[in-house]
ModelCIF file with pLDDT and N, C-alpha, C, O atoms, coordinates in Angstrom:
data_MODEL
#
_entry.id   MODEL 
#
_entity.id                         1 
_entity.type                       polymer 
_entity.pdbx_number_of_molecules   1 
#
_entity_poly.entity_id                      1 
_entity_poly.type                           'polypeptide(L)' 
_entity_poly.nstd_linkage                   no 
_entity_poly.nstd_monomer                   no 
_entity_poly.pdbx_seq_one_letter_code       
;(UNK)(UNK)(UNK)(UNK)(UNK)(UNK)(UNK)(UNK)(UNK)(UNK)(UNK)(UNK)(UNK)(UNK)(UNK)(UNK)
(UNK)(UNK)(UNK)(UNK)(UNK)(UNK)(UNK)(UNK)(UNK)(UNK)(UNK)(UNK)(UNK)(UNK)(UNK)(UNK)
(UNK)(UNK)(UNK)(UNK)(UNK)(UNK)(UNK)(UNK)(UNK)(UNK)(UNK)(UNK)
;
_entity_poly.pdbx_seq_one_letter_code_can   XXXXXXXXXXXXXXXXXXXXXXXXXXXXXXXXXXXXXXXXXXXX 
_entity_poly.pdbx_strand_id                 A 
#
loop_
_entity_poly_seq.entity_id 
_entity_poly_seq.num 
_entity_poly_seq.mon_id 
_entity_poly_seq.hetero 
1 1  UNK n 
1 2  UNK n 
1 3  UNK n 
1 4  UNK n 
1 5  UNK n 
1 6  UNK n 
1 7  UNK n 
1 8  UNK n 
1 9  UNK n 
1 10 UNK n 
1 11 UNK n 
1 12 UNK n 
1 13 UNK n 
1 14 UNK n 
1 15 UNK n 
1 16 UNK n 
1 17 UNK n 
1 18 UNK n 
1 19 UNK n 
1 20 UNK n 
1 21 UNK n 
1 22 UNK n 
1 23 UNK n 
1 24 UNK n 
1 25 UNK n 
1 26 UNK n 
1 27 UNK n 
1 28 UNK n 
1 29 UNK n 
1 30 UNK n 
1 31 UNK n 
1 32 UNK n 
1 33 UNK n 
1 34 UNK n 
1 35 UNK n 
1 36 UNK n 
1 37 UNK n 
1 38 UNK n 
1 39 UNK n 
1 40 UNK n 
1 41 UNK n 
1 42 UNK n 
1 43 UNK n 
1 44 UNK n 
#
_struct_asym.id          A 
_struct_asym.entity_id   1 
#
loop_
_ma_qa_metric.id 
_ma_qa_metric.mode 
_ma_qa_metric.name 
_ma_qa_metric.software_group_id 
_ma_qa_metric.type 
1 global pLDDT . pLDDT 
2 local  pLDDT . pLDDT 
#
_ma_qa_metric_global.metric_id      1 
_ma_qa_metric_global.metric_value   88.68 
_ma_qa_metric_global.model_id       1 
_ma_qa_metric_global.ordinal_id     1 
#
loop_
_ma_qa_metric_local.label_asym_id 
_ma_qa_metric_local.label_comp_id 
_ma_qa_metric_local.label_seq_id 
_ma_qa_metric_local.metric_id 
_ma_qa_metric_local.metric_value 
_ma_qa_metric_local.model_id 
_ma_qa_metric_local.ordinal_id 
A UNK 1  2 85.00 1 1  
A UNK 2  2 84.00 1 2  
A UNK 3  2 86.00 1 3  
A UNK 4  2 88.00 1 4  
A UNK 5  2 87.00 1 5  
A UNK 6  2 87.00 1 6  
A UNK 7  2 90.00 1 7  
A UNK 8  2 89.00 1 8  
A UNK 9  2 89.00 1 9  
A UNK 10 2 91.00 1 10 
A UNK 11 2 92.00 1 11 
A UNK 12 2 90.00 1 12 
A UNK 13 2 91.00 1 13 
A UNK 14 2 93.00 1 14 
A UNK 15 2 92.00 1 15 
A UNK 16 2 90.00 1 16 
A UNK 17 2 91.00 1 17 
A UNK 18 2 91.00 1 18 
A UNK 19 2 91.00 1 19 
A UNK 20 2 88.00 1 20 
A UNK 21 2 88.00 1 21 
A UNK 22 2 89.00 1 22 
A UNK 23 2 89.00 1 23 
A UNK 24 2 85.00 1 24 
A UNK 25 2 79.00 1 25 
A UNK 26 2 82.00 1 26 
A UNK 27 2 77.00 1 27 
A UNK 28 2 85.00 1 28 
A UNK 29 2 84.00 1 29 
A UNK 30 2 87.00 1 30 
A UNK 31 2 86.00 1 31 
A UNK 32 2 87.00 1 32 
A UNK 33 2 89.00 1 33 
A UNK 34 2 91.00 1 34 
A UNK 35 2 88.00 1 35 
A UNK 36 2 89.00 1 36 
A UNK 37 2 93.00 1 37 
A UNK 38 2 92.00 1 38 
A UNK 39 2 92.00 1 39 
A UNK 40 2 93.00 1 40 
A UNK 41 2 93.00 1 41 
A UNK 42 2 93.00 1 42 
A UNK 43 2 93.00 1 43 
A UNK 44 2 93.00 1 44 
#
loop_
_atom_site.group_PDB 
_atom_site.id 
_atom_site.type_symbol 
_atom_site.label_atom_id 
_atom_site.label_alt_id 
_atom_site.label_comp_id 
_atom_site.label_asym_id 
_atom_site.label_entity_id 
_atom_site.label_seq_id 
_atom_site.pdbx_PDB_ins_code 
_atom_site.Cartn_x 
_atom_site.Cartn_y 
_atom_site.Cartn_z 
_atom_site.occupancy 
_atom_site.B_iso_or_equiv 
_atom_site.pdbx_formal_charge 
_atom_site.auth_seq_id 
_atom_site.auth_comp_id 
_atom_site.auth_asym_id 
_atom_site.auth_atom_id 
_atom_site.pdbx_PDB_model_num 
ATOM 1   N N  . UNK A 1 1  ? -13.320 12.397 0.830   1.00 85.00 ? 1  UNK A N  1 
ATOM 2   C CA . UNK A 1 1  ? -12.282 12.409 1.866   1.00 85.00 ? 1  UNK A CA 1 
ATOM 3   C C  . UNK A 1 1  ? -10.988 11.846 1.296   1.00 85.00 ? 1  UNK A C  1 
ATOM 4   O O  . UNK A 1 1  ? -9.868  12.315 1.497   1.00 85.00 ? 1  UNK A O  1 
ATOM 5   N N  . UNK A 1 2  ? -11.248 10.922 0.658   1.00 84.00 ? 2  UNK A N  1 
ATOM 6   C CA . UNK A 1 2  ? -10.005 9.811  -0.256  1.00 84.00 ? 2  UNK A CA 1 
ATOM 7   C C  . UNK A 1 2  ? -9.319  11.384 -1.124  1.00 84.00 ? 2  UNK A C  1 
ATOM 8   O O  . UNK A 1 2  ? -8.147  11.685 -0.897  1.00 84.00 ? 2  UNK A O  1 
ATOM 9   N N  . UNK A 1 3  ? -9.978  12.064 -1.862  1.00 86.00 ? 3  UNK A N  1 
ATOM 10  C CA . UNK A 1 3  ? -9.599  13.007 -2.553  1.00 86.00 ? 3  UNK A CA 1 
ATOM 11  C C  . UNK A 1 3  ? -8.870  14.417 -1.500  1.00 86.00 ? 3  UNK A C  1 
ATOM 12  O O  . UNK A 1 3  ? -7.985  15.170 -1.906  1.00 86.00 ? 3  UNK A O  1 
ATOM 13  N N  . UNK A 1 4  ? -9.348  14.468 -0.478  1.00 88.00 ? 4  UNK A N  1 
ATOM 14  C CA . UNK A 1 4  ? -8.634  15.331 0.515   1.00 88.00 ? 4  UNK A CA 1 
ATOM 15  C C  . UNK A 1 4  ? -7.381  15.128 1.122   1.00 88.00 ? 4  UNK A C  1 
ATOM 16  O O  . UNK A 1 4  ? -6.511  15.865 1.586   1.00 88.00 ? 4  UNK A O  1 
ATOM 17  N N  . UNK A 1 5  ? -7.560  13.753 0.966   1.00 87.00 ? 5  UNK A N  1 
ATOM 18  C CA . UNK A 1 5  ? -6.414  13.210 1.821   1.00 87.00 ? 5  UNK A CA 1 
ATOM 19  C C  . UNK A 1 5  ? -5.194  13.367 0.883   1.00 87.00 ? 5  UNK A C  1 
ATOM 20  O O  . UNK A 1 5  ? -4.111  13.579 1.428   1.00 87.00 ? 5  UNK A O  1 
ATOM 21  N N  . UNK A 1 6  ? -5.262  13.261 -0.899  1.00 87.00 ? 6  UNK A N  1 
ATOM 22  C CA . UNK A 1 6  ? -4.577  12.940 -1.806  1.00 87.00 ? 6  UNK A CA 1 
ATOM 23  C C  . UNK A 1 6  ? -3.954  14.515 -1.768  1.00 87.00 ? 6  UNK A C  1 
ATOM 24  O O  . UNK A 1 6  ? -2.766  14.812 -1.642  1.00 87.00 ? 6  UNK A O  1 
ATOM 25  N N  . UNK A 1 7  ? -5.093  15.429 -1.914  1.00 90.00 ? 7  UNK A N  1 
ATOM 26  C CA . UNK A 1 7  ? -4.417  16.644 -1.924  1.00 90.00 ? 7  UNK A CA 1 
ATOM 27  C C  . UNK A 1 7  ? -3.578  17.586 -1.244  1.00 90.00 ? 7  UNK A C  1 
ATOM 28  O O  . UNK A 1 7  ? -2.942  18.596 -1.547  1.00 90.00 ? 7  UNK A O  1 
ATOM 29  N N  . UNK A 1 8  ? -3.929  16.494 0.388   1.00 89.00 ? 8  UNK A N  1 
ATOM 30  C CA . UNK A 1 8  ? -2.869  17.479 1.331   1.00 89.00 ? 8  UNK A CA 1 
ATOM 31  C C  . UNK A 1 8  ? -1.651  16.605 1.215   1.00 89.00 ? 8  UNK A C  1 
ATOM 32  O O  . UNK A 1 8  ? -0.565  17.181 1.149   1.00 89.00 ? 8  UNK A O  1 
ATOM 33  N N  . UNK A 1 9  ? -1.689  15.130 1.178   1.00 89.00 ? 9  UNK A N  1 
ATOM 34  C CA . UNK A 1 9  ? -0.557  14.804 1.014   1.00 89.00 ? 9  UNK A CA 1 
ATOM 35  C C  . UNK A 1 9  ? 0.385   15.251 -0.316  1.00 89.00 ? 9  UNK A C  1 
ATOM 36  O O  . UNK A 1 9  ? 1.599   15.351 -0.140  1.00 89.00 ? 9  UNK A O  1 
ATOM 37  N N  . UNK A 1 10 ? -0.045  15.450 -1.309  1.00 91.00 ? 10 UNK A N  1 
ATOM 38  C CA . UNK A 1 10 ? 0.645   15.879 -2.444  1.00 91.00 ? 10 UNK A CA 1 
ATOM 39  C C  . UNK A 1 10 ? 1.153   17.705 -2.159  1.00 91.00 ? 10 UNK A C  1 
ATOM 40  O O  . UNK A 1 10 ? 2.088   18.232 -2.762  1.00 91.00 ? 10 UNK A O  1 
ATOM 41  N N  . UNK A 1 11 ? 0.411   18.307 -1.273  1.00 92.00 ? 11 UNK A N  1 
ATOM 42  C CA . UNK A 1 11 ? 0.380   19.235 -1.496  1.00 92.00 ? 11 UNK A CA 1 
ATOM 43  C C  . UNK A 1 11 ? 1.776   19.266 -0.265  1.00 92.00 ? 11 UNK A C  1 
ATOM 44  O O  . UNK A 1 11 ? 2.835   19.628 -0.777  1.00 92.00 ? 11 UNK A O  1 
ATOM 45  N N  . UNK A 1 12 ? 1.841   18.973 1.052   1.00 90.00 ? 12 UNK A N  1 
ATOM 46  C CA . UNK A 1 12 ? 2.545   18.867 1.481   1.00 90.00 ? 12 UNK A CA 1 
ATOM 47  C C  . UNK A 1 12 ? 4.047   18.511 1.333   1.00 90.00 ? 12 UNK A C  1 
ATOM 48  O O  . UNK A 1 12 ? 5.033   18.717 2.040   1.00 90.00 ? 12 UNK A O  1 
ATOM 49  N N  . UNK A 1 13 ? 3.821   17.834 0.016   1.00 91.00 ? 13 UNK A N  1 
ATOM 50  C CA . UNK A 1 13 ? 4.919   17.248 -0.502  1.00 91.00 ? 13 UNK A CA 1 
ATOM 51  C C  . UNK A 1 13 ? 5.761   18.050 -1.342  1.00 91.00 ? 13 UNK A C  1 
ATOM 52  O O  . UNK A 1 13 ? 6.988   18.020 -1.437  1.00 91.00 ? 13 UNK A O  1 
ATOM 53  N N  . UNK A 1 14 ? 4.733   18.937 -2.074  1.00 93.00 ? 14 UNK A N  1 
ATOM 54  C CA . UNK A 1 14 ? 5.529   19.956 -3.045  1.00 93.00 ? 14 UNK A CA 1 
ATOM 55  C C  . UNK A 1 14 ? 5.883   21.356 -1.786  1.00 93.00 ? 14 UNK A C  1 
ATOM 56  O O  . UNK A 1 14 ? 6.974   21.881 -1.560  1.00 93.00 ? 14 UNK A O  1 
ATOM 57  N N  . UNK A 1 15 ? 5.052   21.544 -1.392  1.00 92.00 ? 15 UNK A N  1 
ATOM 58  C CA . UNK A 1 15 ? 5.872   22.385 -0.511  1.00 92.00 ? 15 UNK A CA 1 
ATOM 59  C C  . UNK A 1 15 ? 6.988   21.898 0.421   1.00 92.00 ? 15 UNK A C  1 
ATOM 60  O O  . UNK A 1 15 ? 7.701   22.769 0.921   1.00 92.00 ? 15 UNK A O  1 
ATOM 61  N N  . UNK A 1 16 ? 7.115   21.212 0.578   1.00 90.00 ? 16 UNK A N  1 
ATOM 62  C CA . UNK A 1 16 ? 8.373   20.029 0.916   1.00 90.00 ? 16 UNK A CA 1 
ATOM 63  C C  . UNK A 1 16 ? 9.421   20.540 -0.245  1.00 90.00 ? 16 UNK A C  1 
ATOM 64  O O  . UNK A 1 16 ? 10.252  21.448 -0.254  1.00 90.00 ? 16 UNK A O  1 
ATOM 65  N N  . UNK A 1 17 ? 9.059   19.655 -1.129  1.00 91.00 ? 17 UNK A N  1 
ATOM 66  C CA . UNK A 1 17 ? 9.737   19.800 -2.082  1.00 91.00 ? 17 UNK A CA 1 
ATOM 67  C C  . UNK A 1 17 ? 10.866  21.072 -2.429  1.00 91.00 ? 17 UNK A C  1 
ATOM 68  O O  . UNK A 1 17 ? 12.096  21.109 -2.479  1.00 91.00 ? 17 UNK A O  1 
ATOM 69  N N  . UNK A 1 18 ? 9.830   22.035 -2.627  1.00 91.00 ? 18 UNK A N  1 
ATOM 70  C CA . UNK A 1 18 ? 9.720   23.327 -3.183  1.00 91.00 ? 18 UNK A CA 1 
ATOM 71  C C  . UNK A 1 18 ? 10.908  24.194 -2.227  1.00 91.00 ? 18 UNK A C  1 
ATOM 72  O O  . UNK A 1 18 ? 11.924  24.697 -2.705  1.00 91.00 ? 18 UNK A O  1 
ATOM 73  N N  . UNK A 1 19 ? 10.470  24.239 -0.608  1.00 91.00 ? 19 UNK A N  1 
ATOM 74  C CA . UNK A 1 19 ? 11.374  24.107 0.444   1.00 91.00 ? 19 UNK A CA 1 
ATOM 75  C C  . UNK A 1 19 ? 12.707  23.928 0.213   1.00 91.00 ? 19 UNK A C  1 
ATOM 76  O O  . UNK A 1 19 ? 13.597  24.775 0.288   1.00 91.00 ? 19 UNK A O  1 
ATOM 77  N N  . UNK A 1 20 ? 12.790  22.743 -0.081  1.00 88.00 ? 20 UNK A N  1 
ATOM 78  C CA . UNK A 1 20 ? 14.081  21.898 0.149   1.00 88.00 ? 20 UNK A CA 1 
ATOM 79  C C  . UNK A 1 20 ? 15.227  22.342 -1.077  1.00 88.00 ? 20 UNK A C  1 
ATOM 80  O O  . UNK A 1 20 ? 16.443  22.411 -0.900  1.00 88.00 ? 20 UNK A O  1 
ATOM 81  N N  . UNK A 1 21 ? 14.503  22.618 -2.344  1.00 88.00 ? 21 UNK A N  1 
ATOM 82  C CA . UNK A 1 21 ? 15.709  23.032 -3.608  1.00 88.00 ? 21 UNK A CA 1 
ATOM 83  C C  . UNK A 1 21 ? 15.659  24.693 -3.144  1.00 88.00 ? 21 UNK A C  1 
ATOM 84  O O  . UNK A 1 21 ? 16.695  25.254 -3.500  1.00 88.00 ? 21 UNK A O  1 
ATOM 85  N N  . UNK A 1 22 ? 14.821  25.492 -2.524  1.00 89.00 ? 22 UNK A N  1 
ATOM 86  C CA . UNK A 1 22 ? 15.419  26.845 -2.407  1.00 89.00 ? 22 UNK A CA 1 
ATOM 87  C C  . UNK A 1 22 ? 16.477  26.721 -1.352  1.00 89.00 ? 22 UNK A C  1 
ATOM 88  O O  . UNK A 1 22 ? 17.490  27.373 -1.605  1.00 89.00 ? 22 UNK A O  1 
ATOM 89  N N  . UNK A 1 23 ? 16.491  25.930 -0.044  1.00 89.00 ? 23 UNK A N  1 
ATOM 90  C CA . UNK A 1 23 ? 17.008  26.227 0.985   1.00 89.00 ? 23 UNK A CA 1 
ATOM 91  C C  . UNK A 1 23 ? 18.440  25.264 1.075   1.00 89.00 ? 23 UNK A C  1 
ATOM 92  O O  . UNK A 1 23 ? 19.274  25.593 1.918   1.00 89.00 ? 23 UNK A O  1 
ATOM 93  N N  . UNK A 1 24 ? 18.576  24.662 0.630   1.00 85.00 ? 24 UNK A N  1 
ATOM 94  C CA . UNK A 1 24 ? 19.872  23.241 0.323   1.00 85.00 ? 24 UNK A CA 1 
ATOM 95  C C  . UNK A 1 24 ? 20.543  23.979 -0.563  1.00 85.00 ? 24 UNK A C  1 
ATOM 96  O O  . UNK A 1 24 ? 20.286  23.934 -1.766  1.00 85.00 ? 24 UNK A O  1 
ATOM 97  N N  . UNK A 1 25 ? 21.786  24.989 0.128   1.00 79.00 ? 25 UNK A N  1 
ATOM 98  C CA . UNK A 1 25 ? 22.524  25.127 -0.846  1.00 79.00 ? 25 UNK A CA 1 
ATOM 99  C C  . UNK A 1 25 ? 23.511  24.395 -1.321  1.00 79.00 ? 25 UNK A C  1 
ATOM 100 O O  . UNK A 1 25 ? 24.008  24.585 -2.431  1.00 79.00 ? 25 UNK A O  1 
ATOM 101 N N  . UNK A 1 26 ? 24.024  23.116 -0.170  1.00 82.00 ? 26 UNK A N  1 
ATOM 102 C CA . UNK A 1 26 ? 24.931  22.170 -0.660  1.00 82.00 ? 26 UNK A CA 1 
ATOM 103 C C  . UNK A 1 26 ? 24.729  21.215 -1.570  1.00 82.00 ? 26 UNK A C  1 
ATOM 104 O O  . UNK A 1 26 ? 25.529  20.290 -1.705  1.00 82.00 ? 26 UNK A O  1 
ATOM 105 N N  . UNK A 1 27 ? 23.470  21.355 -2.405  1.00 77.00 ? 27 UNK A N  1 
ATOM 106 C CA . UNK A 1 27 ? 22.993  20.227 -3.244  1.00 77.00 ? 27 UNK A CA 1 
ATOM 107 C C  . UNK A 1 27 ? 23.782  20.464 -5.059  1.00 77.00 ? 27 UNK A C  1 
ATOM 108 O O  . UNK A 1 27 ? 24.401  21.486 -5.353  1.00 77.00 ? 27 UNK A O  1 
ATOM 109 N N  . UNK A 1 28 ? 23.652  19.782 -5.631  1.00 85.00 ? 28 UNK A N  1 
ATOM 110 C CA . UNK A 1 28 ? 24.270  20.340 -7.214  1.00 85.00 ? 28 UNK A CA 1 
ATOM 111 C C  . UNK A 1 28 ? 23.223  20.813 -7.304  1.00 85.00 ? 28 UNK A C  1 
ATOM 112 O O  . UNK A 1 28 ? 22.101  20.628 -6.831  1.00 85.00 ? 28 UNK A O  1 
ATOM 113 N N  . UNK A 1 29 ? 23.900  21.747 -8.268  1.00 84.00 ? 29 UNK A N  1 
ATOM 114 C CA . UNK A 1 29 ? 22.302  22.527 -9.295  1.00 84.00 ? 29 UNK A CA 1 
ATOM 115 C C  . UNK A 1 29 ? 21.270  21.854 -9.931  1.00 84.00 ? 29 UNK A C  1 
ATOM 116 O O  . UNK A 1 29 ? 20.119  22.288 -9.980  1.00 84.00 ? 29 UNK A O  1 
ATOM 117 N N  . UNK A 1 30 ? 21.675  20.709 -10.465 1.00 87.00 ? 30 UNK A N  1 
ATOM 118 C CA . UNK A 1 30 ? 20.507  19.798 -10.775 1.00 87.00 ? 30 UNK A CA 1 
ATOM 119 C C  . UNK A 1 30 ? 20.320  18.840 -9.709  1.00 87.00 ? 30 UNK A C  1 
ATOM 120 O O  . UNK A 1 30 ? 19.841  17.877 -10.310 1.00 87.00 ? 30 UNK A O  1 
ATOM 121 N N  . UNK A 1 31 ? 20.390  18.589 -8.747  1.00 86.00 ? 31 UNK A N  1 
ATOM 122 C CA . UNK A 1 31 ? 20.169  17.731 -7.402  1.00 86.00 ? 31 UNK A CA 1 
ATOM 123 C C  . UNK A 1 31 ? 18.812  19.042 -7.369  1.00 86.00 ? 31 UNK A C  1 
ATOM 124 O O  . UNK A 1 31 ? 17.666  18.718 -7.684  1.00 86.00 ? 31 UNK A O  1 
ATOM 125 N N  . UNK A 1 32 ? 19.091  20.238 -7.024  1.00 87.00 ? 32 UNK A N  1 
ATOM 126 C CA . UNK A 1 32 ? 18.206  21.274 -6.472  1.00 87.00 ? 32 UNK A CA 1 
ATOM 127 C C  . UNK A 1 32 ? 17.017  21.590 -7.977  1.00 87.00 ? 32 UNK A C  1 
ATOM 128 O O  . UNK A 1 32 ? 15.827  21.803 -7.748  1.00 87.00 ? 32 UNK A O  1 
ATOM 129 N N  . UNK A 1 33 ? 17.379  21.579 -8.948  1.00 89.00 ? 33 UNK A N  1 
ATOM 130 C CA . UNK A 1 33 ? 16.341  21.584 -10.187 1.00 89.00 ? 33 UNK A CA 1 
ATOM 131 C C  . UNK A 1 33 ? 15.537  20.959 -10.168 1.00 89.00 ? 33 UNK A C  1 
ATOM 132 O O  . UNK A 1 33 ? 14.405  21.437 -10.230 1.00 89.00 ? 33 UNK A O  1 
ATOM 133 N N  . UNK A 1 34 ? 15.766  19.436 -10.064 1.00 91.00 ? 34 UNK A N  1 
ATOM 134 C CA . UNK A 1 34 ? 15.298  18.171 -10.173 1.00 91.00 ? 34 UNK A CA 1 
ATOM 135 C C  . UNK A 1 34 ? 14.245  18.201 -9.029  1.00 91.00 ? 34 UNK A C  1 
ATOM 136 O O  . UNK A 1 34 ? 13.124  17.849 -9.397  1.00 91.00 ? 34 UNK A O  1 
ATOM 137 N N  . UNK A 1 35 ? 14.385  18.595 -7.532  1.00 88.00 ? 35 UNK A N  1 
ATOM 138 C CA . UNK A 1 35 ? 13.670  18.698 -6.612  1.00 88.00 ? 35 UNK A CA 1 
ATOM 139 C C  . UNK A 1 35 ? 12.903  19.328 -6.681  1.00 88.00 ? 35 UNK A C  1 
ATOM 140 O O  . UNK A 1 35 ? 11.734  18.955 -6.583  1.00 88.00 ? 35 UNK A O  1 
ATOM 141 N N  . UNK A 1 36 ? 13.239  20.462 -6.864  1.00 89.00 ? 36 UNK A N  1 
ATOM 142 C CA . UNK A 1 36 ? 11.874  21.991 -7.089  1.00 89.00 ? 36 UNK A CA 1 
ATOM 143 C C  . UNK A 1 36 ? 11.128  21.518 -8.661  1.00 89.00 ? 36 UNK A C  1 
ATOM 144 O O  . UNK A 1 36 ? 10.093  22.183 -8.706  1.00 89.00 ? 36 UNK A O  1 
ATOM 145 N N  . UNK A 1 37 ? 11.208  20.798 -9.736  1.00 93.00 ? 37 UNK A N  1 
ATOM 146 C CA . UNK A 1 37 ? 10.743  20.255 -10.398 1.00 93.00 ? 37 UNK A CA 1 
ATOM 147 C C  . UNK A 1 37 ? 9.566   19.027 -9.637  1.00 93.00 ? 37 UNK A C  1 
ATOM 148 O O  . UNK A 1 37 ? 8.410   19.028 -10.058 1.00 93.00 ? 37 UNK A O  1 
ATOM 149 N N  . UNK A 1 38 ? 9.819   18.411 -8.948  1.00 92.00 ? 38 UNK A N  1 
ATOM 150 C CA . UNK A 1 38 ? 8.758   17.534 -8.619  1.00 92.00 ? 38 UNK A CA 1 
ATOM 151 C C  . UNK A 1 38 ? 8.074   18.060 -7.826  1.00 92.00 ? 38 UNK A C  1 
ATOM 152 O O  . UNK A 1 38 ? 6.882   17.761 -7.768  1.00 92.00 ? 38 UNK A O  1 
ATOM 153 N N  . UNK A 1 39 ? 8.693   19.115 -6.878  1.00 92.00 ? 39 UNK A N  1 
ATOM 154 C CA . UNK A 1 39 ? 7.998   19.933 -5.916  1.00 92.00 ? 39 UNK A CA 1 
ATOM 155 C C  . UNK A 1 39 ? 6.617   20.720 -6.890  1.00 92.00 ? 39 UNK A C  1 
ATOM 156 O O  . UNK A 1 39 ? 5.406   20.762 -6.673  1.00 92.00 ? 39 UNK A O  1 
ATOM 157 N N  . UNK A 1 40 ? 7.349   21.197 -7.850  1.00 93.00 ? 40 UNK A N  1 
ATOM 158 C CA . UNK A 1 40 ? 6.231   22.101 -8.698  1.00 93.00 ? 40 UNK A CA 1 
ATOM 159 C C  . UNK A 1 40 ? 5.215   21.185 -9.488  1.00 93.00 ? 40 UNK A C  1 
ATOM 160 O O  . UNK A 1 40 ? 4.032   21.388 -9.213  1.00 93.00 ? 40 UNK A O  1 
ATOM 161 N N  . UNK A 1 41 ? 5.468   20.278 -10.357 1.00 93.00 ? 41 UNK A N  1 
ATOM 162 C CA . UNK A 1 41 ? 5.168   18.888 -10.373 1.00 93.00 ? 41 UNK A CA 1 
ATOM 163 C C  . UNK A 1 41 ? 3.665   18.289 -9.619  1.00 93.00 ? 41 UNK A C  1 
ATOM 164 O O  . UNK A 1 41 ? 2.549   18.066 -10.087 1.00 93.00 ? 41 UNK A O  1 
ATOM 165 N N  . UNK A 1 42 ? 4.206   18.168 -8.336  1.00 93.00 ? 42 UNK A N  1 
ATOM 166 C CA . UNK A 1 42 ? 3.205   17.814 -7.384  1.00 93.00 ? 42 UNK A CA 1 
ATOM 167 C C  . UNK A 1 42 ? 1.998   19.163 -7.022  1.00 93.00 ? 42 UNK A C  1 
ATOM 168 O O  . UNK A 1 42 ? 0.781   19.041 -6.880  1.00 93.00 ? 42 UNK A O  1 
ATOM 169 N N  . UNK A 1 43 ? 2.648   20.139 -6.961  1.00 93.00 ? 43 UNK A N  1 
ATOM 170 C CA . UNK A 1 43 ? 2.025   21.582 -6.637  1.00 93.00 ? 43 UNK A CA 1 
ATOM 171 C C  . UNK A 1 43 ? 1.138   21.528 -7.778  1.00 93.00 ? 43 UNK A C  1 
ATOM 172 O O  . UNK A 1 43 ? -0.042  21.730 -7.493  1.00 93.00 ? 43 UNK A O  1 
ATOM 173 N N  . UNK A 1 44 ? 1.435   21.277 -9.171  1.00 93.00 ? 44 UNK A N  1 
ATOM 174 C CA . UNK A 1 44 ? 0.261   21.347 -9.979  1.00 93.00 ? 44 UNK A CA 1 
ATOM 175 C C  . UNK A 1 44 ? -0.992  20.156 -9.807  1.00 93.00 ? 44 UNK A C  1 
ATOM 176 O O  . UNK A 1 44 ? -2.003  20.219 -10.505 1.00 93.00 ? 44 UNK A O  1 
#
């Protein structure tokens, strides 16, 4: 369960993540890299 819990929260997070650098176009390009990087990051 400890391991379920780890994976939806991480997983939630990169799709968060992942979300947030496609859809934020007011961010810098590396503000938005940097994000979808941990997003993908976490996704692995």
């Amino acid at each position: 369960v400890k391991s379920l819990v780890i994976i939806l929260i991480t997983g939630g997070w990169a799709a968060a993540a992942i979300w947030a650098a496609v859809t934020m176009g007011e961010l810098f390009i590396l503000q938005r890299g940097l994000i979808g990087l941990t997003g993908v990051l976490a996704a692995i």
